[in-house]
C-alpha atoms as a PDB file:
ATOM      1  CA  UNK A   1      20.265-145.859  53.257  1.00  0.00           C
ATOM      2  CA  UNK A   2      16.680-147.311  51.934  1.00  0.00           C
ATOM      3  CA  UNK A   3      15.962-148.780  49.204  1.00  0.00           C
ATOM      4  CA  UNK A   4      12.859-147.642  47.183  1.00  0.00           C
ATOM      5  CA  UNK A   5      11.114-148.935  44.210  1.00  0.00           C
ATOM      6  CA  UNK A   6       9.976-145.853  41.873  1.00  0.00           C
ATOM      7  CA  UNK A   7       6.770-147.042  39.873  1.00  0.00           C
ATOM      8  CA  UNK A   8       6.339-144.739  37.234  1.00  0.00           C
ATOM      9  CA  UNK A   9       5.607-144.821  33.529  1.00  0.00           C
ATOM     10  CA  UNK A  10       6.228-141.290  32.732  1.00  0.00           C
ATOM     11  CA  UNK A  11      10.119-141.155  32.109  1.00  0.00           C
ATOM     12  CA  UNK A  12      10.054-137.384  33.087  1.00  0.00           C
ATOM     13  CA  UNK A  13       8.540-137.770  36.449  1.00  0.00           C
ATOM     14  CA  UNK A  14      10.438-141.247  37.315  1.00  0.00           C
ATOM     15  CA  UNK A  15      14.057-139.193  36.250  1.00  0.00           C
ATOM     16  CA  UNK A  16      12.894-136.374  38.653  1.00  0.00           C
ATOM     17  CA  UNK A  17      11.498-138.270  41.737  1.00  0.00           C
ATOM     18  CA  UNK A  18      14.413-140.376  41.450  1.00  0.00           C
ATOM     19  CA  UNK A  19      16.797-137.678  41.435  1.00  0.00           C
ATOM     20  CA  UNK A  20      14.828-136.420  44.583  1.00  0.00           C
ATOM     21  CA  UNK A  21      15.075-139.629  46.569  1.00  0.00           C
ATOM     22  CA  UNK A  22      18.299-139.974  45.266  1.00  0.00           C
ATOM     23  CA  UNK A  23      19.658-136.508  46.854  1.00  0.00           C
ATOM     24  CA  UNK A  24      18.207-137.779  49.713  1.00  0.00           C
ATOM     25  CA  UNK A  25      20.258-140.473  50.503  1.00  0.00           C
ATOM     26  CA  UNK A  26      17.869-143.740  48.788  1.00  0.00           C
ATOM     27  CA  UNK A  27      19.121-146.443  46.719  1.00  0.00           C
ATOM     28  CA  UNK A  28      16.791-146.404  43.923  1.00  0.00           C
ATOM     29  CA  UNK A  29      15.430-149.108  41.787  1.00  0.00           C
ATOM     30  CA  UNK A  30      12.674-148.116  38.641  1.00  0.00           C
ATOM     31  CA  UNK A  31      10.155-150.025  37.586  1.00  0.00           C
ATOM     32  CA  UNK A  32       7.716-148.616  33.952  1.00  0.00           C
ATOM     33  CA  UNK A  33       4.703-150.944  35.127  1.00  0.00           C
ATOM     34  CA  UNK A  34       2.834-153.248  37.578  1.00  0.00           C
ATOM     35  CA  UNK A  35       4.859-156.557  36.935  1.00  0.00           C
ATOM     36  CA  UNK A  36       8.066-155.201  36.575  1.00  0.00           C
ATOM     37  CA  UNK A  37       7.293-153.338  40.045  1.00  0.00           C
ATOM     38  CA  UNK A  38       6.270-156.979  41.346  1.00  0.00           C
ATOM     39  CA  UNK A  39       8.852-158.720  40.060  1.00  0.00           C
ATOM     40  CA  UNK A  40      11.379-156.268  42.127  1.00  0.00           C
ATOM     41  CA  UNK A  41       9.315-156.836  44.874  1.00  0.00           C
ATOM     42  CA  UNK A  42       9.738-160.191  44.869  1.00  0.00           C
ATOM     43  CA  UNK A  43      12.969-160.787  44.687  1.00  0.00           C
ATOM     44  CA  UNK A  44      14.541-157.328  46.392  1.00  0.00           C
ATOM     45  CA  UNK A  45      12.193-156.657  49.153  1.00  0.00           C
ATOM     46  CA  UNK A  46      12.814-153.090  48.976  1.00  0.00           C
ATOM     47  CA  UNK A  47      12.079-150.529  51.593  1.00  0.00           C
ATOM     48  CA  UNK A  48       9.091-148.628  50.675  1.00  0.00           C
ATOM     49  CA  UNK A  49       7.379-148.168  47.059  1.00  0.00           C
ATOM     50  CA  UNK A  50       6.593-144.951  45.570  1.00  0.00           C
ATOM     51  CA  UNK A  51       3.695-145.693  43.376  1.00  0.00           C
ATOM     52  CA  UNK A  52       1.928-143.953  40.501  1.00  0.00           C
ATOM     53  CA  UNK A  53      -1.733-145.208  40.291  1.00  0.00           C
ATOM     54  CA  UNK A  54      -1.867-144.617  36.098  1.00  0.00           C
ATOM     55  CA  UNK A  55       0.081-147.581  34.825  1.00  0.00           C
ATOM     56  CA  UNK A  56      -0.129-149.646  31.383  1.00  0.00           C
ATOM     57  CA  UNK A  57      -0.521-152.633  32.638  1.00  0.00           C
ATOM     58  CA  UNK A  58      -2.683-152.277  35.535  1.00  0.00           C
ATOM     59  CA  UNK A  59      -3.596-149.633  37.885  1.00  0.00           C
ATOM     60  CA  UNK A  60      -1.218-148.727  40.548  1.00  0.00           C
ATOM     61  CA  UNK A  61      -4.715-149.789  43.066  1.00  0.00           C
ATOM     62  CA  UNK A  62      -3.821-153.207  41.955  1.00  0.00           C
ATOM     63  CA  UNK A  63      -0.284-153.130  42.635  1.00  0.00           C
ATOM     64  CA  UNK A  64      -0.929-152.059  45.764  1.00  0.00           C
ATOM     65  CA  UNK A  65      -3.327-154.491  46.821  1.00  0.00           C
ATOM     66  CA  UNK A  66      -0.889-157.311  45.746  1.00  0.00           C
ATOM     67  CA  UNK A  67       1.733-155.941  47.891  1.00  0.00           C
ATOM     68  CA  UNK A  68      -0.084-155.993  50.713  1.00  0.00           C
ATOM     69  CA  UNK A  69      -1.966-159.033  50.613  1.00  0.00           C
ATOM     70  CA  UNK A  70       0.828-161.058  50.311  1.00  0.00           C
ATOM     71  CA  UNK A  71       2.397-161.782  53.606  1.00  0.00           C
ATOM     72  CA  UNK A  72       6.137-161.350  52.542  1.00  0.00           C
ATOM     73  CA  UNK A  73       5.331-158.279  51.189  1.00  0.00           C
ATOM     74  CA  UNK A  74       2.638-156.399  53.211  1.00  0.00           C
ATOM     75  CA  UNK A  75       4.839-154.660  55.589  1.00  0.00           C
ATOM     76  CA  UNK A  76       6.475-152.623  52.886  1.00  0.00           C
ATOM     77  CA  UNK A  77       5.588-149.325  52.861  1.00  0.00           C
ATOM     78  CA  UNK A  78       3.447-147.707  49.664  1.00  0.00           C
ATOM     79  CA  UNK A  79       3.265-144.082  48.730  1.00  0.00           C
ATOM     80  CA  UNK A  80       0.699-143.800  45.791  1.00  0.00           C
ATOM     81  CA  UNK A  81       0.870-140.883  43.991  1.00  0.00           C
ATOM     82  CA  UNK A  82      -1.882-139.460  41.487  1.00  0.00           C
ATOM     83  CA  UNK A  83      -2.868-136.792  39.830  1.00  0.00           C
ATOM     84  CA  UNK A  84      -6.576-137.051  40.226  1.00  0.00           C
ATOM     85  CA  UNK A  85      -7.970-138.798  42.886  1.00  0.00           C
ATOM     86  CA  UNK A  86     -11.177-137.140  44.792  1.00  0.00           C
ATOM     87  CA  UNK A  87     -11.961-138.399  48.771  1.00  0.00           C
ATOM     88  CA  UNK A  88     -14.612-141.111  47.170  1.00  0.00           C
ATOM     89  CA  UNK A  89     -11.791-142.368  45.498  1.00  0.00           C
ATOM     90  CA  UNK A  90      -8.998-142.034  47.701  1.00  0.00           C
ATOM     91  CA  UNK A  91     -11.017-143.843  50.706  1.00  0.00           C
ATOM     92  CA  UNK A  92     -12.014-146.529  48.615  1.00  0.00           C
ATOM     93  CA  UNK A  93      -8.558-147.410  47.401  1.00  0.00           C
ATOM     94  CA  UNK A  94      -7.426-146.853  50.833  1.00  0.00           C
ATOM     95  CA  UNK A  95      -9.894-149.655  52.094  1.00  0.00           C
ATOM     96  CA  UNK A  96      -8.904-152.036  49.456  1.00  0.00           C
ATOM     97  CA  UNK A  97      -5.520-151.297  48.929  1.00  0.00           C
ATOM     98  CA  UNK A  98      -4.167-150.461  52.418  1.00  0.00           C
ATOM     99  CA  UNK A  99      -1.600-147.575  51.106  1.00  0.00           C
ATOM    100  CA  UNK A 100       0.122-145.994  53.650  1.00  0.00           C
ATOM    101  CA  UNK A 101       0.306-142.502  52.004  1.00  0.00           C
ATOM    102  CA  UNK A 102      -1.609-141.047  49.382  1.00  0.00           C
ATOM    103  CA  UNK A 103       0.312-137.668  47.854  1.00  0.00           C
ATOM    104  CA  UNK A 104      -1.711-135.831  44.739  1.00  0.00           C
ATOM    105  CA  UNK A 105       0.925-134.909  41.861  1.00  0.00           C
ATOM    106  CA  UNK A 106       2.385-132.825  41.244  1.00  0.00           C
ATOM    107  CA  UNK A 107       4.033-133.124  44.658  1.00  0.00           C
ATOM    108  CA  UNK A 108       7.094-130.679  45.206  1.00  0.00           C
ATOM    109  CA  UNK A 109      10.629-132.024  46.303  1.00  0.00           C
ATOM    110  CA  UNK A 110      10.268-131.151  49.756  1.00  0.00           C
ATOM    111  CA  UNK A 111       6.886-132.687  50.497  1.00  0.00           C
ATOM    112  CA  UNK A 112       7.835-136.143  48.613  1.00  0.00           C
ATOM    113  CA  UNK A 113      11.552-136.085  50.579  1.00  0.00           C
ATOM    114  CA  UNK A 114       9.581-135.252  53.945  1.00  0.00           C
ATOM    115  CA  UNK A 115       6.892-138.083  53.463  1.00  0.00           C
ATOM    116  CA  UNK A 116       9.435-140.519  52.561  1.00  0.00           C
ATOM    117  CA  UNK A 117      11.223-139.946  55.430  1.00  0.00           C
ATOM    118  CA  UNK A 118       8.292-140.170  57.752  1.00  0.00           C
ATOM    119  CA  UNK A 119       7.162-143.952  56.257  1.00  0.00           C
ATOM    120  CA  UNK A 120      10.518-145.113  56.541  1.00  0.00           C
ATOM    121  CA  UNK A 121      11.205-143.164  60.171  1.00  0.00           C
ATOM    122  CA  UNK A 122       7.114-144.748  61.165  1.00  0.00           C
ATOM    123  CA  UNK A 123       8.459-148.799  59.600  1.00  0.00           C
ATOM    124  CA  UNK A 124      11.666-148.512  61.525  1.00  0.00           C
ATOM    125  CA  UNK A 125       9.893-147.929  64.754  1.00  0.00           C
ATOM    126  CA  UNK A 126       7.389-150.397  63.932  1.00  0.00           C
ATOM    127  CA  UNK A 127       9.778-152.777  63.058  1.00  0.00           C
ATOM    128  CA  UNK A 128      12.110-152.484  65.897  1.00  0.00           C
ATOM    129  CA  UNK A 129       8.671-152.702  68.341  1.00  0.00           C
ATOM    130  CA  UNK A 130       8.258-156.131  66.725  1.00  0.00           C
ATOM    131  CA  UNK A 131      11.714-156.748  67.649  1.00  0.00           C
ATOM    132  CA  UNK A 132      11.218-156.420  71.548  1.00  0.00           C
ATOM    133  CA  UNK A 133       7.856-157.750  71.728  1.00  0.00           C
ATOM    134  CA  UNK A 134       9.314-160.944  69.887  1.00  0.00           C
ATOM    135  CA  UNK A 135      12.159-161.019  72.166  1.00  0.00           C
ATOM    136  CA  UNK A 136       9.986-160.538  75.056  1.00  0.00           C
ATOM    137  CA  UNK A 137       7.361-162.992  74.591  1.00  0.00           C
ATOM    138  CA  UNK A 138       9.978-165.758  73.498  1.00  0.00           C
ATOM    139  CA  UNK A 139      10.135-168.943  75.820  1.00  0.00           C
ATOM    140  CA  UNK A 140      13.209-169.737  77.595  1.00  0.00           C
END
């Protein structure tokens, strides 16, 4: 079981994509803006972050880019959802920001439950190659 972070402001949308991720097996934790998300970060390390980019407090871009700049934090997964981000857009945030997954709302149950799987199947396997090449490089 994973734990996700749900960063959402709109208490429709966080009540449904929790109830997705839910049905799917996650323990989920909600967050309504950017320093609530960080603050759950911070002390929960959770598993991956599913991420709206329209927040009140700051944009879900800057979220991001505090996650992964930070070097406890970088290696947890971000799925940034939005309603209206065009490729200029998208590639910028992706250079700044480093999301792993960008997913345009509205996003059906299937393709969110499907993506989430694949980040969290993708940072297992990455984590476990970390694993052996620690173990393997590691003087006697």
């Amino acid at each position: 079981m994973a734990k996700v972070l749900i960063v959402e402001d709109d208490p429709d949308l966080m009540a449904l994509t929790q109830m997705i991720l839910q049905t799917a097996g996650h323990l989920v934790m909600t967050a309504s803006t950017g320093q609530m998300a960080l603050n759950w970060i911070a002390n929960s390390k959770p598993d991956l972050v599913v991420l709206d980019v329209g927040l009140p407090d700051m944009t879900g871009i800057e979220v991001c880019k505090k996650i992964k700049s930070d070097s406890l934090t970088r290696r947890i997964p971000v799925i940034i959802l939005t309603a209206n981000v065009d490729n200029q857009t998208q590639m910028h945030a992706n250079i700044t920001a480093h999301a792993d997954l960008f997913l345009n709302k509205p996003i059906n149950n299937k393709d969110l439950s499907e993506a989430v799987a694949a980040i969290l199947e993708k940072t297992s396997s990455d984590n476990a190659l970390r694993r052996n090449l620690f173990r393997r490089n590691r003087p006697l």
